[in-house]
N, C-alpha and C. Protein backbone atom coordinates (compact mmCIF):
# COMPACT_ATOMS: atom_id res chain seq x y z
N UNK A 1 28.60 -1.95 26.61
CA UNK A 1 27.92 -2.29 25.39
C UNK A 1 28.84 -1.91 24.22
N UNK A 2 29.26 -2.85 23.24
CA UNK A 2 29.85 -2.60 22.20
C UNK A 2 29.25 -1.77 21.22
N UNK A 3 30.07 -1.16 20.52
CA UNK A 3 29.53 -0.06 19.11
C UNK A 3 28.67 -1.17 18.17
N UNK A 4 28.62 -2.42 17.97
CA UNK A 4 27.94 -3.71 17.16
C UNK A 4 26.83 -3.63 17.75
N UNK A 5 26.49 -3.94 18.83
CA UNK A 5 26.12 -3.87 19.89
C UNK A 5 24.92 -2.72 19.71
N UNK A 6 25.22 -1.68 19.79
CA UNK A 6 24.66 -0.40 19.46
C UNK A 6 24.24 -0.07 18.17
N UNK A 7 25.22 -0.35 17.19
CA UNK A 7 24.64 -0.23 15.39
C UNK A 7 23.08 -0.99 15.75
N UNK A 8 23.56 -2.29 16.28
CA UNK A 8 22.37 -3.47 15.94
C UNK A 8 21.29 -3.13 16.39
N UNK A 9 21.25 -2.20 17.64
CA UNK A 9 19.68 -1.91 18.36
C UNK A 9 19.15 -0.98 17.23
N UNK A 10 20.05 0.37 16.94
CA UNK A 10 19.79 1.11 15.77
C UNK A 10 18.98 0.71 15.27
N UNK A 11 19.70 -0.09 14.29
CA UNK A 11 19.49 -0.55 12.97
C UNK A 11 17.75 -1.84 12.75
N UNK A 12 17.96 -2.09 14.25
CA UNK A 12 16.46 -3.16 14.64
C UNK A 12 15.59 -2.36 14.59
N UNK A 13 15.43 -1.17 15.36
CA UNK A 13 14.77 -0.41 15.96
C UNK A 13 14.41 0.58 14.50
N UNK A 14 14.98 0.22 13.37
CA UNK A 14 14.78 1.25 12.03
C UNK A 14 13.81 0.45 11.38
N UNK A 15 14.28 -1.06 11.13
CA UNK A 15 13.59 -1.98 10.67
C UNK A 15 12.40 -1.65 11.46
N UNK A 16 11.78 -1.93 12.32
CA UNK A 16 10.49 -1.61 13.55
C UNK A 16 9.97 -0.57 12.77
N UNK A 17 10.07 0.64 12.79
CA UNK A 17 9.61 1.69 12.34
C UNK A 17 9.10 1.52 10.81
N UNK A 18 9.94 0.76 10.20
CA UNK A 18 9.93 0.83 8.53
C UNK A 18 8.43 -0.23 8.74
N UNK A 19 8.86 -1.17 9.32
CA UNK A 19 7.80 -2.54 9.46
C UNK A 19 6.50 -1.92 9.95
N UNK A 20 6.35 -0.72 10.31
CA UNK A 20 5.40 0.09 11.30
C UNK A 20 4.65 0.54 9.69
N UNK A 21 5.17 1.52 9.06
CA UNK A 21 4.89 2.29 8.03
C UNK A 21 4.51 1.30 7.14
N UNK A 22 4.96 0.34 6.90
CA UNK A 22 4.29 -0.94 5.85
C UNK A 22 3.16 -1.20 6.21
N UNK A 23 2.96 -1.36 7.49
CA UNK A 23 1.59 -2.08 8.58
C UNK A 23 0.40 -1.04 7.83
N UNK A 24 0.52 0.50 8.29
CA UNK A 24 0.06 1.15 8.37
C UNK A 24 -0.28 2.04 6.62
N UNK A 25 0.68 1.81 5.70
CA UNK A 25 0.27 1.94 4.51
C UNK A 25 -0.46 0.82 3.71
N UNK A 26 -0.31 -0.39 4.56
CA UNK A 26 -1.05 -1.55 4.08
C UNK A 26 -2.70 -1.42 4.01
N UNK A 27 -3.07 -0.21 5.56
CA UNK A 27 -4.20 -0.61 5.72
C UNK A 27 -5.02 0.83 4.89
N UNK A 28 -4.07 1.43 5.02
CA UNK A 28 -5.23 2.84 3.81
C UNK A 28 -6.25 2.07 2.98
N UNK A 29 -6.58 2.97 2.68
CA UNK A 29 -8.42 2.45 2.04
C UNK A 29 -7.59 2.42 0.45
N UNK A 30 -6.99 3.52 0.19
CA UNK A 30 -6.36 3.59 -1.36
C UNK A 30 -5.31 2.07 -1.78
N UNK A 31 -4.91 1.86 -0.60
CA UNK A 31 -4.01 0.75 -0.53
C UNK A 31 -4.80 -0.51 -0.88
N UNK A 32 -5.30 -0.84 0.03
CA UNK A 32 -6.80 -1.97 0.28
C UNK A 32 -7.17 -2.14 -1.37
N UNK A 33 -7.81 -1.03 -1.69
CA UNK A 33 -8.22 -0.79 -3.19
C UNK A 33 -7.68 -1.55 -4.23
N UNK A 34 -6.36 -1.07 -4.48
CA UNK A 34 -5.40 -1.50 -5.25
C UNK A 34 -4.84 -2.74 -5.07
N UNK A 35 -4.71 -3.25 -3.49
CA UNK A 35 -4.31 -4.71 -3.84
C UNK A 35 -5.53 -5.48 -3.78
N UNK A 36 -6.49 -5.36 -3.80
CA UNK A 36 -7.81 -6.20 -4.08
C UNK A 36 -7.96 -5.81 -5.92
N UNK A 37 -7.58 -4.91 -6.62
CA UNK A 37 -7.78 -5.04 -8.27
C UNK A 37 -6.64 -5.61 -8.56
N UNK A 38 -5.21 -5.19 -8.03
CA UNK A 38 -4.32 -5.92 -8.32
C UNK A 38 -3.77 -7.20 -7.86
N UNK A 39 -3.86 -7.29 -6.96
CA UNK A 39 -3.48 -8.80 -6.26
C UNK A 39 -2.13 -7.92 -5.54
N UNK A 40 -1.82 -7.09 -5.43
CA UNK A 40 -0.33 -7.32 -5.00
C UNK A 40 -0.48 -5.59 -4.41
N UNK A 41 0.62 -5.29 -3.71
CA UNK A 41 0.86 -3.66 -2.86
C UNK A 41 1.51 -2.78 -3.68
N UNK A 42 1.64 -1.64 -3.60
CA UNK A 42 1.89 -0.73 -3.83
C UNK A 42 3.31 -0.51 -3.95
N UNK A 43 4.35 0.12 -5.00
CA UNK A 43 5.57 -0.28 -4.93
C UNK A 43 6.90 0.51 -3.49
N UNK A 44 5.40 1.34 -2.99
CA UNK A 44 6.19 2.53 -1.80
C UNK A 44 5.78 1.36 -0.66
N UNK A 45 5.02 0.59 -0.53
CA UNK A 45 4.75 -0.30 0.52
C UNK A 45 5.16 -1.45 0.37
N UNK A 46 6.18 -2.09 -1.10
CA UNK A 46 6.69 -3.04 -1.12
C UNK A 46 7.65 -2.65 -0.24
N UNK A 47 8.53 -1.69 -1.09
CA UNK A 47 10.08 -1.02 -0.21
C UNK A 47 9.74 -0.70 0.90
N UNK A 48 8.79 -0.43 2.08
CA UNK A 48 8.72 0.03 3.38
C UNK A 48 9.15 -1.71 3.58
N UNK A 49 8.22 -2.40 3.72
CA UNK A 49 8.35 -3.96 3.68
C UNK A 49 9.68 -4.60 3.41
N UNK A 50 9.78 -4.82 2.55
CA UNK A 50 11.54 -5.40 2.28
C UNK A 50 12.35 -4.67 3.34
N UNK A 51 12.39 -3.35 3.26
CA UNK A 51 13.84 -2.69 3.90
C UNK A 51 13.02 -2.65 5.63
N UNK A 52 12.10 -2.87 5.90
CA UNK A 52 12.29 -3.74 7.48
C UNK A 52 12.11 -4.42 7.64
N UNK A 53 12.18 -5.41 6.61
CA UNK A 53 12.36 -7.40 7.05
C UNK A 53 13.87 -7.25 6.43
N UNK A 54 14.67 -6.45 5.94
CA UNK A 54 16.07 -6.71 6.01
C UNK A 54 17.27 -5.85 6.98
N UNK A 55 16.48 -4.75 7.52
CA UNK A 55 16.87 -3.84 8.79
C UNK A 55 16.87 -4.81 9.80
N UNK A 56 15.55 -5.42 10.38
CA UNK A 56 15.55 -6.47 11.50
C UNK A 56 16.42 -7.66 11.25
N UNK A 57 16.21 -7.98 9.90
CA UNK A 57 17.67 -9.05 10.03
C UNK A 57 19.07 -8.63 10.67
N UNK A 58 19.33 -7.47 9.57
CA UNK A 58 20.71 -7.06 10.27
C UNK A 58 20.59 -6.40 11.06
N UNK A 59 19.63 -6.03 11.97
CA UNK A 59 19.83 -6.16 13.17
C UNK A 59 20.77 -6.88 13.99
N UNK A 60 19.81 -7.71 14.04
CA UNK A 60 19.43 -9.13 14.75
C UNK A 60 20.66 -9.99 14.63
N UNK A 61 21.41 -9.68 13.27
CA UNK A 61 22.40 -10.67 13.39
C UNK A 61 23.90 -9.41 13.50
N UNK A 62 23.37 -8.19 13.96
CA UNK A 62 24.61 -7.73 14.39
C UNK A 62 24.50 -7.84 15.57
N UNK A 63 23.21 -7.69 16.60
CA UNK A 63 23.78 -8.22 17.97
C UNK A 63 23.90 -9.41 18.69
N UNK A 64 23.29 -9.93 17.51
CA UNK A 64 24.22 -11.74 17.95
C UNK A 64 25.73 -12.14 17.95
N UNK A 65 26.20 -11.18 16.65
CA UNK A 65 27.67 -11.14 16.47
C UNK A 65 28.45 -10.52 17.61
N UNK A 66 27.31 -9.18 18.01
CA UNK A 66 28.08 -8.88 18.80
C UNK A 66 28.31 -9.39 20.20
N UNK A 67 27.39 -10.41 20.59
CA UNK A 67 27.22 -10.76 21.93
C UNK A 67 28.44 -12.15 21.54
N UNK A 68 28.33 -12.51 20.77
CA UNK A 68 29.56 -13.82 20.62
C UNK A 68 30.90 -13.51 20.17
N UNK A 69 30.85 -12.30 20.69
CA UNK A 69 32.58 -11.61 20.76
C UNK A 69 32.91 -11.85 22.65
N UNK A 70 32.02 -11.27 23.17
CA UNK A 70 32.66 -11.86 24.47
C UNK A 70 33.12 -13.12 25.02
């Protein structure tokens, strides 16, 4: 298994977790609250959100890179 290879599971597997903590700050009652007066989330549950829909990207496209080195 390449070090790419390895960053990429990392780095998926961070995204996962981050994407976990978004899930799960989404559903608090304080959360709920606020995006039903506001229309929109919380700015600690935007950033959980963004940074693991852009962790799983680069993931995803480091172990693709890395599998199309062999």
């Amino acid at each position: 298994m390449s070090q790419s290879n390895i960053i990429g599971l990392v780095v998926l597997a961070l995204g996962g977790v981050l994407l976990f903590f978004a899930w799960r700050a989404s559903n608090a009652p304080v959360e709920q609250l606020s995006e039903a007066l506001t229309g929109r989330y919380t700015d600690n549950t935007m950033w959980y959100m963004i940074g693991g829909v852009v962790a799983v990207v680069a993931g995803i496209a480091l172990l693709v890179r890395g599998g199309a080195r062999r």
